[in-house]
PDB file of N, CA and C in Angstrom:
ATOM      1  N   UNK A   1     -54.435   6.661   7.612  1.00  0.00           N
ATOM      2  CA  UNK A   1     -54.433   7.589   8.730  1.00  0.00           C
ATOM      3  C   UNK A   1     -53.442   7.084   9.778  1.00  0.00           C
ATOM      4  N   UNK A   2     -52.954   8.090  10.209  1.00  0.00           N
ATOM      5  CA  UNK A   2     -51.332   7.611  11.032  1.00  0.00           C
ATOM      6  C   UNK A   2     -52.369   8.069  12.242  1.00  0.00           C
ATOM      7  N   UNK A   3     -51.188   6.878  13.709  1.00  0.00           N
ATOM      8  CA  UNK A   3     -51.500   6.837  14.563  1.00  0.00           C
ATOM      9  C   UNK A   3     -52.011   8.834  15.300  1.00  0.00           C
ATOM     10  N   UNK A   4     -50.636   9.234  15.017  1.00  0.00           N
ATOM     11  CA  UNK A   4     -51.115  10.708  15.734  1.00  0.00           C
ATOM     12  C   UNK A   4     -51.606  11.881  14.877  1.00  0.00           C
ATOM     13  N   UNK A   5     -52.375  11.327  13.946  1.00  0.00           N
ATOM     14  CA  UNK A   5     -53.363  12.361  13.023  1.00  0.00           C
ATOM     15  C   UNK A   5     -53.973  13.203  13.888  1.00  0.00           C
ATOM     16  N   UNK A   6     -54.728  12.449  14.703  1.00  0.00           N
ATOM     17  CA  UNK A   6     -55.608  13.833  15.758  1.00  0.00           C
ATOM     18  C   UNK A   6     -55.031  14.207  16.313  1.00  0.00           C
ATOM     19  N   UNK A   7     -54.230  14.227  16.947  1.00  0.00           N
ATOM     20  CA  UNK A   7     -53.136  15.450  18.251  1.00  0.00           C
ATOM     21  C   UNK A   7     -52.869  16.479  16.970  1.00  0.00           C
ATOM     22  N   UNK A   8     -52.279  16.069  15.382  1.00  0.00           N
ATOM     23  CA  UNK A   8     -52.110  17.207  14.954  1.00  0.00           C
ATOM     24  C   UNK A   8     -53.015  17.797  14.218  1.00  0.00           C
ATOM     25  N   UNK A   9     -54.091  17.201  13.603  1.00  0.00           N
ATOM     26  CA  UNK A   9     -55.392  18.236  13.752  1.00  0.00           C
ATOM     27  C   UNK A   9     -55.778  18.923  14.735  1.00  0.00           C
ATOM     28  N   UNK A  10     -55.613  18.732  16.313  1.00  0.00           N
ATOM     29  CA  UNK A  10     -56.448  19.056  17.234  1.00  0.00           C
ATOM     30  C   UNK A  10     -55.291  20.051  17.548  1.00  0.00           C
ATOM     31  N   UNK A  11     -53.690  20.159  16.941  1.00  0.00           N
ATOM     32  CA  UNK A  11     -52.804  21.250  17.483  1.00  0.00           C
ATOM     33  C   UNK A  11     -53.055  22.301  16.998  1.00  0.00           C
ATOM     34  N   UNK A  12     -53.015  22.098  15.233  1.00  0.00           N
ATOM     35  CA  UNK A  12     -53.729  22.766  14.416  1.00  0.00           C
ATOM     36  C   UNK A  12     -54.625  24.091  14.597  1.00  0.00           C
ATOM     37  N   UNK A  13     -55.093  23.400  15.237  1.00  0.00           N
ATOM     38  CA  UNK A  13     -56.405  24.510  15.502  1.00  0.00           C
ATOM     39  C   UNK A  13     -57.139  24.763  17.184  1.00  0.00           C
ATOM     40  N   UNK A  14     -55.917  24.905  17.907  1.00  0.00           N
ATOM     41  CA  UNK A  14     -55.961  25.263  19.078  1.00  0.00           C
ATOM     42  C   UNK A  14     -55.896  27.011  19.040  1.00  0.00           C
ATOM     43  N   UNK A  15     -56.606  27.375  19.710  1.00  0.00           N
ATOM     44  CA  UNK A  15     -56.467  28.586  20.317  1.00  0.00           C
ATOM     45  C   UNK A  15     -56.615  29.502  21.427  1.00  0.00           C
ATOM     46  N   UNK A  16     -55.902  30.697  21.567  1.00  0.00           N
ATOM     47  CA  UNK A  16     -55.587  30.926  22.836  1.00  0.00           C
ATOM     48  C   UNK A  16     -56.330  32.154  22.932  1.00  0.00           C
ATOM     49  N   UNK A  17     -56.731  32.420  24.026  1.00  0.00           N
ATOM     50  CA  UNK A  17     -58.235  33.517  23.977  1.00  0.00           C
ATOM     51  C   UNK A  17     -57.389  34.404  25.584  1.00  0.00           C
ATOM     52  N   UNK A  18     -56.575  35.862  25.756  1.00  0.00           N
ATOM     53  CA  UNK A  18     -56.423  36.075  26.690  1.00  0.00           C
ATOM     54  C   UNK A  18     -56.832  37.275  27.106  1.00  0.00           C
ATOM     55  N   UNK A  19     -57.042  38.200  28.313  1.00  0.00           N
ATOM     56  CA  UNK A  19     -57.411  39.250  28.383  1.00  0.00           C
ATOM     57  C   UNK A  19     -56.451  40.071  28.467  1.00  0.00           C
ATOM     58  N   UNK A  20     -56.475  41.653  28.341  1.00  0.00           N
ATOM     59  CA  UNK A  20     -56.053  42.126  28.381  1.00  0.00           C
ATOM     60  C   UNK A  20     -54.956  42.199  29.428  1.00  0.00           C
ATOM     61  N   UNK A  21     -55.922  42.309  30.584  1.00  0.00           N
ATOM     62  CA  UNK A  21     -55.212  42.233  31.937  1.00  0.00           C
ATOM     63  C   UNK A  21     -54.477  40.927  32.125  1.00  0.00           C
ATOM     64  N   UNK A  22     -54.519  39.992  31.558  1.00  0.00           N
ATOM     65  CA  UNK A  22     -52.942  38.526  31.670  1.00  0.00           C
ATOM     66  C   UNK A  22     -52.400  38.904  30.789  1.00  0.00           C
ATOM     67  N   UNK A  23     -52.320  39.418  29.229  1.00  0.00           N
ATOM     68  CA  UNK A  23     -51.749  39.790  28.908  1.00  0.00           C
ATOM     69  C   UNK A  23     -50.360  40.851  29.719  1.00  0.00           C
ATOM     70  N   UNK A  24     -50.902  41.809  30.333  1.00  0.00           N
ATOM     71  CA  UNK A  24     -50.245  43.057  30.441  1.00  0.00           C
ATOM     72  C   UNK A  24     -49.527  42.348  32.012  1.00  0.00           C
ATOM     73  N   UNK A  25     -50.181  41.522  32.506  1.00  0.00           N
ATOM     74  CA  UNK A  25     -49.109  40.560  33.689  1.00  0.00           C
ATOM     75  C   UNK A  25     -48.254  39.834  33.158  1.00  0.00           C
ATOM     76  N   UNK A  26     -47.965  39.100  31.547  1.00  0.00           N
ATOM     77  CA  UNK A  26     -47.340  38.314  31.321  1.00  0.00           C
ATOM     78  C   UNK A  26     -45.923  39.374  30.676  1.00  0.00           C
ATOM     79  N   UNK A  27     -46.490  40.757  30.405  1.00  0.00           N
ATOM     80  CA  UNK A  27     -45.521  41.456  30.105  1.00  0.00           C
ATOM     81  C   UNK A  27     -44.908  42.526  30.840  1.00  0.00           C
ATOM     82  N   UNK A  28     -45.749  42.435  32.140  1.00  0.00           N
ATOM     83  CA  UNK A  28     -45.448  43.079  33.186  1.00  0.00           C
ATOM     84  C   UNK A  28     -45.203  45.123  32.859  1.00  0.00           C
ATOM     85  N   UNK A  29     -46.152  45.184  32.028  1.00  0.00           N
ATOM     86  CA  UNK A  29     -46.695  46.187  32.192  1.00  0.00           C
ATOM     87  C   UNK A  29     -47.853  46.436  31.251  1.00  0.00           C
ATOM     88  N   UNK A  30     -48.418  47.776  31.286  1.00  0.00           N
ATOM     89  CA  UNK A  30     -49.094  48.704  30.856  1.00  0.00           C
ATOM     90  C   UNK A  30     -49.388  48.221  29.364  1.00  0.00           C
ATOM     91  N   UNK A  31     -50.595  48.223  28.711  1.00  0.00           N
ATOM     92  CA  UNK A  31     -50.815  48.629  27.014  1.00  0.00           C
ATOM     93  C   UNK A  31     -50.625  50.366  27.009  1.00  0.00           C
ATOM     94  N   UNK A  32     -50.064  50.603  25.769  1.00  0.00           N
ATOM     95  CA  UNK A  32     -50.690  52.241  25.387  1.00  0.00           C
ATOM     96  C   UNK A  32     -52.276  52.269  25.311  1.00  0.00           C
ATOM     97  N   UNK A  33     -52.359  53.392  25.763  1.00  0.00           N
ATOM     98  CA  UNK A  33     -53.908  53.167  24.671  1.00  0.00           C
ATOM     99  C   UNK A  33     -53.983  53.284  23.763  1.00  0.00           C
ATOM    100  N   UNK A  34     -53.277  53.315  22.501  1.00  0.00           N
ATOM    101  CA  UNK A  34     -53.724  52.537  20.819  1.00  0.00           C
ATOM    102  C   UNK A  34     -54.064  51.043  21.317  1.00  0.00           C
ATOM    103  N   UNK A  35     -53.681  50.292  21.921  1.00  0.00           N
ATOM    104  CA  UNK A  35     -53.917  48.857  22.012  1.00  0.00           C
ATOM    105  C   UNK A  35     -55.656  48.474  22.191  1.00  0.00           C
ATOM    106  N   UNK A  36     -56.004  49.636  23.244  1.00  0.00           N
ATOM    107  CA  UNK A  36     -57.157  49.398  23.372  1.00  0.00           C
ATOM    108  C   UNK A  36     -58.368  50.318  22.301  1.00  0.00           C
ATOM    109  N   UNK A  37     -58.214  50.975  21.266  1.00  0.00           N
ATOM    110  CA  UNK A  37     -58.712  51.921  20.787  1.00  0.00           C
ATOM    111  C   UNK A  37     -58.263  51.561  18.636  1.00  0.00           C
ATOM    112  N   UNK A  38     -57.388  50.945  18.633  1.00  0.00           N
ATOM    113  CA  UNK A  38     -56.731  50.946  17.391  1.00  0.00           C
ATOM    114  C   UNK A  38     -56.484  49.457  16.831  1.00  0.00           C
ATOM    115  N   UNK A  39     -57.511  49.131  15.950  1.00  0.00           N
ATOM    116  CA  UNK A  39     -57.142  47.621  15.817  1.00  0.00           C
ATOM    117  C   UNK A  39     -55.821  47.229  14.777  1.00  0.00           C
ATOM    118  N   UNK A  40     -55.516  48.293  14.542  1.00  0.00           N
ATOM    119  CA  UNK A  40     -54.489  47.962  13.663  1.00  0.00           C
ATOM    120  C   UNK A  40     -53.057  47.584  14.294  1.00  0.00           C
ATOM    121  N   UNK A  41     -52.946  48.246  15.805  1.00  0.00           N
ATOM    122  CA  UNK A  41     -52.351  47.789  16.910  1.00  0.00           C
ATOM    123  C   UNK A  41     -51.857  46.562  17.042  1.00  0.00           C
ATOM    124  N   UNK A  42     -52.543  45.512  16.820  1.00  0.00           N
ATOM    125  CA  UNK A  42     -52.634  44.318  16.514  1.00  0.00           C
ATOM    126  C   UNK A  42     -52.304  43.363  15.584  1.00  0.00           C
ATOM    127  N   UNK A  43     -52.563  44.378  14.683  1.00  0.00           N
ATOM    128  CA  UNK A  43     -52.136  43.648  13.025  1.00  0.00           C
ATOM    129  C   UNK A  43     -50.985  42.698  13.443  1.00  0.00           C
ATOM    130  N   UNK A  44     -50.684  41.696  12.161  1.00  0.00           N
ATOM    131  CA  UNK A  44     -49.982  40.626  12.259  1.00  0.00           C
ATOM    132  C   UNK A  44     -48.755  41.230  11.365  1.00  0.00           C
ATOM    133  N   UNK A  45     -47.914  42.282  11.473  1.00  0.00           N
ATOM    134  CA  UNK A  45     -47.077  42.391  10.636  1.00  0.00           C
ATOM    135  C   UNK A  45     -45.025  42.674  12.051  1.00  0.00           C
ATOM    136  N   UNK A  46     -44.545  42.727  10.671  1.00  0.00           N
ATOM    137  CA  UNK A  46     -43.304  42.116  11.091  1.00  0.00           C
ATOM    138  C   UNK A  46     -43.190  43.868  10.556  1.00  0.00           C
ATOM    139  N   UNK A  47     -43.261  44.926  10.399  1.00  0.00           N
ATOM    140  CA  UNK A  47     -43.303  45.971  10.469  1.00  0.00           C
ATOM    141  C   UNK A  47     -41.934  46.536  11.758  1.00  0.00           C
ATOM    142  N   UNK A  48     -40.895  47.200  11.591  1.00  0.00           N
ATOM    143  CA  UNK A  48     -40.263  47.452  12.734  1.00  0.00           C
ATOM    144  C   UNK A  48     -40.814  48.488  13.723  1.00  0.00           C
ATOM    145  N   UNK A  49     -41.887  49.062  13.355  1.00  0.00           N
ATOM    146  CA  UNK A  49     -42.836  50.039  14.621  1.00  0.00           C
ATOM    147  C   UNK A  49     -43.336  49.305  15.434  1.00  0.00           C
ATOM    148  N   UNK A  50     -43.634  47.803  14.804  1.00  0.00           N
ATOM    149  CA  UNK A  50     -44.710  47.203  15.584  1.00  0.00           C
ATOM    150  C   UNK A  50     -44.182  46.351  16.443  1.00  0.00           C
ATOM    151  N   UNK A  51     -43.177  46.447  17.336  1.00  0.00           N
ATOM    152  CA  UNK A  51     -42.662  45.319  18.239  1.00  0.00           C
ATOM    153  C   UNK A  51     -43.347  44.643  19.043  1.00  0.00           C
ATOM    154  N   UNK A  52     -44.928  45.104  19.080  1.00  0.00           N
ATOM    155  CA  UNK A  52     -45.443  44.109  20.191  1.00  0.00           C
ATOM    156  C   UNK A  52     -45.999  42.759  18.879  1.00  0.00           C
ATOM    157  N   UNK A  53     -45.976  43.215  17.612  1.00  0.00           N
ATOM    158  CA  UNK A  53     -46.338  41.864  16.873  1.00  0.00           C
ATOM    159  C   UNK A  53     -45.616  40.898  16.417  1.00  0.00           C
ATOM    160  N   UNK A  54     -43.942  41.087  16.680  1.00  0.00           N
ATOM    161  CA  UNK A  54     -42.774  40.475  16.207  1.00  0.00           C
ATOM    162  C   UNK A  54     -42.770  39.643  17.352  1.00  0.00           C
ATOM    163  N   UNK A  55     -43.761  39.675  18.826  1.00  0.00           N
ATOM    164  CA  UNK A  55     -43.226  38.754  19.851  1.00  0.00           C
ATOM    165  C   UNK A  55     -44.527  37.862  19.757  1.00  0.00           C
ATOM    166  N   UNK A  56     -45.744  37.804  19.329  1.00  0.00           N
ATOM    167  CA  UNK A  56     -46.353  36.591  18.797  1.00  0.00           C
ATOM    168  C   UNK A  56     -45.871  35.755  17.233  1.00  0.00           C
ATOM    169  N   UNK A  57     -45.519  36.732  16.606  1.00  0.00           N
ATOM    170  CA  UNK A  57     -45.074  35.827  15.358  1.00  0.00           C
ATOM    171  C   UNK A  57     -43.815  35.221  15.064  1.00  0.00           C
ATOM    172  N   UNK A  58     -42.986  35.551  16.390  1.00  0.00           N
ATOM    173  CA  UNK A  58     -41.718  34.834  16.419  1.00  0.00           C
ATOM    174  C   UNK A  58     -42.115  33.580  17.451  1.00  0.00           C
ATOM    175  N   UNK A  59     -43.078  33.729  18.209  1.00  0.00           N
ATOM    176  CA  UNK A  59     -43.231  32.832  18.557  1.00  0.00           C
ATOM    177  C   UNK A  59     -44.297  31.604  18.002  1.00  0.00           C
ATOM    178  N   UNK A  60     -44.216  31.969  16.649  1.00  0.00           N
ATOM    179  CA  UNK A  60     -44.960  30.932  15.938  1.00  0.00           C
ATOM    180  C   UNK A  60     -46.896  31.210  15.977  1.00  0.00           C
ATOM    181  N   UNK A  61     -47.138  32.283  16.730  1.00  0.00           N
ATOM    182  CA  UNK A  61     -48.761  32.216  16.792  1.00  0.00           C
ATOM    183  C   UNK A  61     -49.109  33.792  15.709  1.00  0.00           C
ATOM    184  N   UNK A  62     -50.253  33.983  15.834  1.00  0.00           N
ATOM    185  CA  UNK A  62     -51.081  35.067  15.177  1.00  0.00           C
ATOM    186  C   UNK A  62     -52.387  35.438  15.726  1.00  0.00           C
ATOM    187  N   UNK A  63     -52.514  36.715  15.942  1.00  0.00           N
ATOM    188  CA  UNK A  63     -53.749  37.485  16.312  1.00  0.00           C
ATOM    189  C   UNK A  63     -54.738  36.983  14.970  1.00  0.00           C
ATOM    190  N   UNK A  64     -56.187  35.999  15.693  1.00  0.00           N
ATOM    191  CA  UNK A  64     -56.817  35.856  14.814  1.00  0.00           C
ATOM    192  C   UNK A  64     -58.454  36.683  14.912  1.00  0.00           C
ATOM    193  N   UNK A  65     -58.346  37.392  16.549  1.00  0.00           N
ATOM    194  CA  UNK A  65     -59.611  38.403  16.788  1.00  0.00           C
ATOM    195  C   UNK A  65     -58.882  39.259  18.227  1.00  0.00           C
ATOM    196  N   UNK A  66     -59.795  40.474  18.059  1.00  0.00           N
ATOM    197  CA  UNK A  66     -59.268  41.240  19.347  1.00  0.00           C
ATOM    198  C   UNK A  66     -60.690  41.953  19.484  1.00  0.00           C
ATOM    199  N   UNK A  67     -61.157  41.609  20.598  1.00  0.00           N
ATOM    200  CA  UNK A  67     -62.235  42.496  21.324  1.00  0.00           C
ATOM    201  C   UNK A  67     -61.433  43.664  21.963  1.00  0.00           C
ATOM    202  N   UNK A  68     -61.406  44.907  21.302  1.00  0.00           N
ATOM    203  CA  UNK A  68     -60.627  45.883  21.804  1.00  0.00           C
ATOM    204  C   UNK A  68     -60.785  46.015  23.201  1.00  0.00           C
ATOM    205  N   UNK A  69     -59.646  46.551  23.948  1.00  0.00           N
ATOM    206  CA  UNK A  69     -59.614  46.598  25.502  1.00  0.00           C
ATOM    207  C   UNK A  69     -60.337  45.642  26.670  1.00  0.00           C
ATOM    208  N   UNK A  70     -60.419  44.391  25.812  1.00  0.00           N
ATOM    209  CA  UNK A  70     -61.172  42.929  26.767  1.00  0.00           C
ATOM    210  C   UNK A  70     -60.112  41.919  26.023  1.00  0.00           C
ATOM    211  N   UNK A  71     -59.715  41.266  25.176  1.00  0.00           N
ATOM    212  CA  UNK A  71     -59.235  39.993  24.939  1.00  0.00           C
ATOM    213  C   UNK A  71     -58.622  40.331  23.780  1.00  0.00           C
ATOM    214  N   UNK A  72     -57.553  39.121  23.827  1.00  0.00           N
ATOM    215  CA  UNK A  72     -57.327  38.873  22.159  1.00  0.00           C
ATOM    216  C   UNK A  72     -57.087  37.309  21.938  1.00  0.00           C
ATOM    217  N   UNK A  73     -57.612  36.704  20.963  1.00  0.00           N
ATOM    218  CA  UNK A  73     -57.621  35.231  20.356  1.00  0.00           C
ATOM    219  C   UNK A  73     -56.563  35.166  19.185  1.00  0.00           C
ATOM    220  N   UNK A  74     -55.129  34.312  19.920  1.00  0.00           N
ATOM    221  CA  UNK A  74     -54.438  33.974  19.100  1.00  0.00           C
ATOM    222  C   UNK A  74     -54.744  32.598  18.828  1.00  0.00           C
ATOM    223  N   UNK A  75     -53.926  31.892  17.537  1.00  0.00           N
ATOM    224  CA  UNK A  75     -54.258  30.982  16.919  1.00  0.00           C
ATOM    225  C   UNK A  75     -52.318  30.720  16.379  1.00  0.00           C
ATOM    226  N   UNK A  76     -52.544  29.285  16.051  1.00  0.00           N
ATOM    227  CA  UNK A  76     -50.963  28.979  15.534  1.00  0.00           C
ATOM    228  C   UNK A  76     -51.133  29.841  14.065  1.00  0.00           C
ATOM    229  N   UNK A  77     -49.575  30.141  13.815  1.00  0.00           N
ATOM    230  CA  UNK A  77     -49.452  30.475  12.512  1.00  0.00           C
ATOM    231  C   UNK A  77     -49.488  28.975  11.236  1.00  0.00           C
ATOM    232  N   UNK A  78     -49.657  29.460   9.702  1.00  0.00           N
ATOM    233  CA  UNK A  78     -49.666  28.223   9.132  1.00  0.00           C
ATOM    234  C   UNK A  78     -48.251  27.141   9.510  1.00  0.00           C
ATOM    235  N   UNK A  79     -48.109  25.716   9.509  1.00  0.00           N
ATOM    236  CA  UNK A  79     -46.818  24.646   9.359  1.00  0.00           C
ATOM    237  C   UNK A  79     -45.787  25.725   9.135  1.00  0.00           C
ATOM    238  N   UNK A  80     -44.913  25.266   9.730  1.00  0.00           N
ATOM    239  CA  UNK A  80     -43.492  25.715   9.607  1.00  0.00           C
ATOM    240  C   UNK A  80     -42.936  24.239   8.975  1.00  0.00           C
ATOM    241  N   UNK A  81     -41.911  24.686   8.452  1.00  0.00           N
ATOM    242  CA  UNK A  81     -40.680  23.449   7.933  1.00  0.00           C
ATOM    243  C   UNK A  81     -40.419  22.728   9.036  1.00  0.00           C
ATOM    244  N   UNK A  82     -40.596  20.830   8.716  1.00  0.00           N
ATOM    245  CA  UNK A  82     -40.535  20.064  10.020  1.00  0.00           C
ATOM    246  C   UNK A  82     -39.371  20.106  10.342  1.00  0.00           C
ATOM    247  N   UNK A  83     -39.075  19.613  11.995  1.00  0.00           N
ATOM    248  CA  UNK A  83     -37.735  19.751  11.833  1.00  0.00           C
ATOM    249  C   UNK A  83     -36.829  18.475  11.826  1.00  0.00           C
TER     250      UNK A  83
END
Protein backbone atom coordinates (compact mmCIF):
# COMPACT_ATOMS: atom_id res chain seq x y z
CA UNK A 1 0.00 0.00 0.00
CA UNK A 2 1.54 3.31 -1.27
CA UNK A 3 1.83 6.26 0.80
CA UNK A 4 -1.25 8.20 -1.00
CA UNK A 5 -3.67 5.18 -1.41
CA UNK A 6 -6.33 7.02 0.65
CA UNK A 7 -6.48 10.55 -0.92
CA UNK A 8 -7.13 8.34 -4.03
CA UNK A 9 -9.72 6.14 -2.70
CA UNK A 10 -11.24 9.00 -0.84
CA UNK A 11 -11.05 11.09 -4.54
CA UNK A 12 -12.60 8.26 -6.01
CA UNK A 13 -15.61 8.50 -4.49
CA UNK A 14 -16.25 12.02 -3.65
CA UNK A 15 -19.37 13.56 -4.49
CA UNK A 16 -21.00 16.62 -5.26
CA UNK A 17 -24.70 17.07 -4.19
CA UNK A 18 -26.01 20.72 -5.67
CA UNK A 19 -29.31 22.44 -5.88
CA UNK A 20 -30.95 23.53 -8.38
CA UNK A 21 -30.82 27.08 -7.50
CA UNK A 22 -26.47 27.04 -7.32
CA UNK A 23 -26.66 25.28 -10.06
CA UNK A 24 -28.65 27.88 -12.21
CA UNK A 25 -26.18 30.77 -10.31
CA UNK A 26 -23.17 28.93 -11.45
CA UNK A 27 -24.68 29.16 -14.96
CA UNK A 28 -26.20 32.26 -14.52
CA UNK A 29 -29.40 31.46 -15.68
CA UNK A 30 -32.72 29.78 -15.84
CA UNK A 31 -33.34 25.64 -16.22
CA UNK A 32 -36.15 24.91 -18.92
CA UNK A 33 -38.65 23.16 -17.37
CA UNK A 34 -37.75 19.66 -18.86
CA UNK A 35 -34.89 19.95 -16.26
CA UNK A 36 -37.23 19.98 -13.59
CA UNK A 37 -40.00 17.52 -14.91
CA UNK A 38 -37.85 15.08 -17.33
CA UNK A 39 -35.21 12.87 -15.97
CA UNK A 40 -33.86 12.07 -19.02
CA UNK A 41 -32.77 15.80 -19.07
CA UNK A 42 -30.02 14.68 -17.22
CA UNK A 43 -28.94 11.62 -18.75
CA UNK A 44 -25.18 11.22 -19.07
CA UNK A 45 -24.92 11.26 -22.83
CA UNK A 46 -22.63 13.13 -25.24
CA UNK A 47 -25.78 13.30 -27.54
CA UNK A 48 -25.49 16.83 -29.54
CA UNK A 49 -29.20 17.99 -28.20
CA UNK A 50 -27.95 17.56 -24.92
CA UNK A 51 -25.45 20.40 -24.27
CA UNK A 52 -26.12 20.81 -20.75
CA UNK A 53 -24.52 17.05 -20.36
CA UNK A 54 -21.34 17.62 -22.53
CA UNK A 55 -20.43 20.38 -19.70
CA UNK A 56 -20.29 17.77 -16.74
CA UNK A 57 -18.70 15.05 -18.78
CA UNK A 58 -16.10 17.16 -20.24
CA UNK A 59 -15.43 18.09 -17.15
CA UNK A 60 -14.62 14.69 -16.03
CA UNK A 61 -17.86 14.18 -13.56
CA UNK A 62 -21.39 12.34 -14.07
CA UNK A 63 -24.96 12.75 -12.90
CA UNK A 64 -25.20 9.87 -10.46
CA UNK A 65 -29.00 11.01 -8.89
CA UNK A 66 -31.35 13.98 -9.52
CA UNK A 67 -34.17 14.80 -7.15
CA UNK A 68 -36.13 16.52 -9.89
CA UNK A 69 -36.42 20.37 -9.39
CA UNK A 70 -34.33 20.19 -5.77
CA UNK A 71 -30.69 18.77 -6.44
CA UNK A 72 -28.51 16.83 -8.46
CA UNK A 73 -25.52 14.40 -7.12
CA UNK A 74 -22.63 14.31 -9.33
CA UNK A 75 -19.89 11.86 -8.84
CA UNK A 76 -16.30 11.55 -10.80
CA UNK A 77 -16.49 9.73 -14.01
CA UNK A 78 -14.50 6.19 -14.15
CA UNK A 79 -9.97 6.85 -14.25
CA UNK A 80 -9.03 8.61 -17.13
CA UNK A 81 -5.47 7.80 -18.72
CA UNK A 82 -2.73 9.09 -16.14
CA UNK A 83 -1.05 11.77 -17.22
Amino acid sequence: MGKYDGLEKYLENVQIKLSYAEIENIIGSEFPPSASTDRTWWRNTMNPTRKQAHAWLNAGWKVLKVDLGNNVTFVPQQKKDKL
